[in-house]
Protein backbone atom coordinates (compact mmCIF):
# COMPACT_ATOMS: atom_id res chain seq x y z
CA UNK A 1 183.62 -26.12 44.45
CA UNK A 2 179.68 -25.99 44.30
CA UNK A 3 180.18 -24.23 40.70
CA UNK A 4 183.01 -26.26 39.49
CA UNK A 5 180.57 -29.68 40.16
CA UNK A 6 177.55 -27.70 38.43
CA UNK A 7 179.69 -26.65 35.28
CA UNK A 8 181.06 -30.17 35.14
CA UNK A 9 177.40 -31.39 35.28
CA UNK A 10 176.05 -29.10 32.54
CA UNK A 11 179.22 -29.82 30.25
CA UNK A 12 178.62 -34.13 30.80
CA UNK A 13 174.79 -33.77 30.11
CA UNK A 14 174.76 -31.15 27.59
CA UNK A 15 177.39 -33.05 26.00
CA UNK A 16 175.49 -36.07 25.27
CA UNK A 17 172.04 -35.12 24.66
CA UNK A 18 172.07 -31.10 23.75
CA UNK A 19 167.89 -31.07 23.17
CA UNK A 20 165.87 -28.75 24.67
CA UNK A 21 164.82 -31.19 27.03
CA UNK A 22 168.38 -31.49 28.90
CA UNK A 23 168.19 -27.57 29.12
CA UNK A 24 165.07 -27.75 30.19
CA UNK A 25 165.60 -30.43 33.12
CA UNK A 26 169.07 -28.39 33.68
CA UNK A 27 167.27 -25.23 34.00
CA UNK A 28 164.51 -26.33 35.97
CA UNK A 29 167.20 -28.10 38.37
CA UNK A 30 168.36 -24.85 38.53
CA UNK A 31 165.54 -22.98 39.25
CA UNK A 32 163.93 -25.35 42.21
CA UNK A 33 167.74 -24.82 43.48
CA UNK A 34 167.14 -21.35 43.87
CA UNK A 35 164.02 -21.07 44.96
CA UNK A 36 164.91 -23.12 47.78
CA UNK A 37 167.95 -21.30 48.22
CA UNK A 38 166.07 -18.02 48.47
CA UNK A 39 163.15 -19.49 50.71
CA UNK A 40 165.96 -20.57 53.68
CA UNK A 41 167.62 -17.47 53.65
CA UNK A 42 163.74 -15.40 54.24
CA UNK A 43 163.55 -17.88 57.05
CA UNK A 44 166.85 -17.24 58.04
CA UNK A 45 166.90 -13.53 57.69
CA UNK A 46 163.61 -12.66 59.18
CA UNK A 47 164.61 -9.09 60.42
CA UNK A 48 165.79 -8.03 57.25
CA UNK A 49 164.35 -5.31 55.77
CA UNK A 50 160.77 -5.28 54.00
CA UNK A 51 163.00 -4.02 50.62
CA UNK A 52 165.44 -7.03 50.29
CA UNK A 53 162.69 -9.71 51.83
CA UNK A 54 160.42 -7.95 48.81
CA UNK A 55 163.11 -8.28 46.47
CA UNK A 56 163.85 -12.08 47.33
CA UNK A 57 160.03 -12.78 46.99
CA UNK A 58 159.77 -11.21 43.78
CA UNK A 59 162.80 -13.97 42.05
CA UNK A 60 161.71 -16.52 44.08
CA UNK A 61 158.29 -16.14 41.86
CA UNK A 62 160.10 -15.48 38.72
CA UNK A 63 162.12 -18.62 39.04
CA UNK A 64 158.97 -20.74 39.49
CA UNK A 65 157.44 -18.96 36.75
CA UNK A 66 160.37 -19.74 34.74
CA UNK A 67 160.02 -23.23 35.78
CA UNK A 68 156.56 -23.61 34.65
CA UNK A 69 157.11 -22.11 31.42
CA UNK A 70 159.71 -24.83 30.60
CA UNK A 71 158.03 -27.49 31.13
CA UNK A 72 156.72 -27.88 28.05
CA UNK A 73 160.24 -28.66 26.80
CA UNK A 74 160.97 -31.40 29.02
């Protein structure tokens, strides 16, 4: 359901304003998403192991880097 609302919302926005900014704010929606989807799992998951809590970290800082390099677009 979750994916069928967020394809519907890309398709509607992209649909009447396709600039790089509506990417932008569409991929930075994105991104915060996941970064705070990521974060609640750590906290949720705190005896995981140091590999997959390492592997989290390491997206959850490529998706904010991701988020600050589009910035510029928005």
């Amino acid at each position: 359901m979750a994916m069928s609302m967020s394809h519907m919302k890309t398709e509607i926005k992209m649909g009447w304003d396709s600039s790089d900014a509506t990417a932008a704010d569409l991929l930075t929606d994105g991104c915060n998403m996941g970064v705070k989807s990521l974060n609640r799992y750590l906290n949720q998951y705190k005896a995981a192991d140091e590999v997959s809590k390492d592997i989290a970290k390491r997206l959850i800082n490529l998706e904010q880097q991701l988020s600050t390099d589009i910035r510029q677009y928005l």
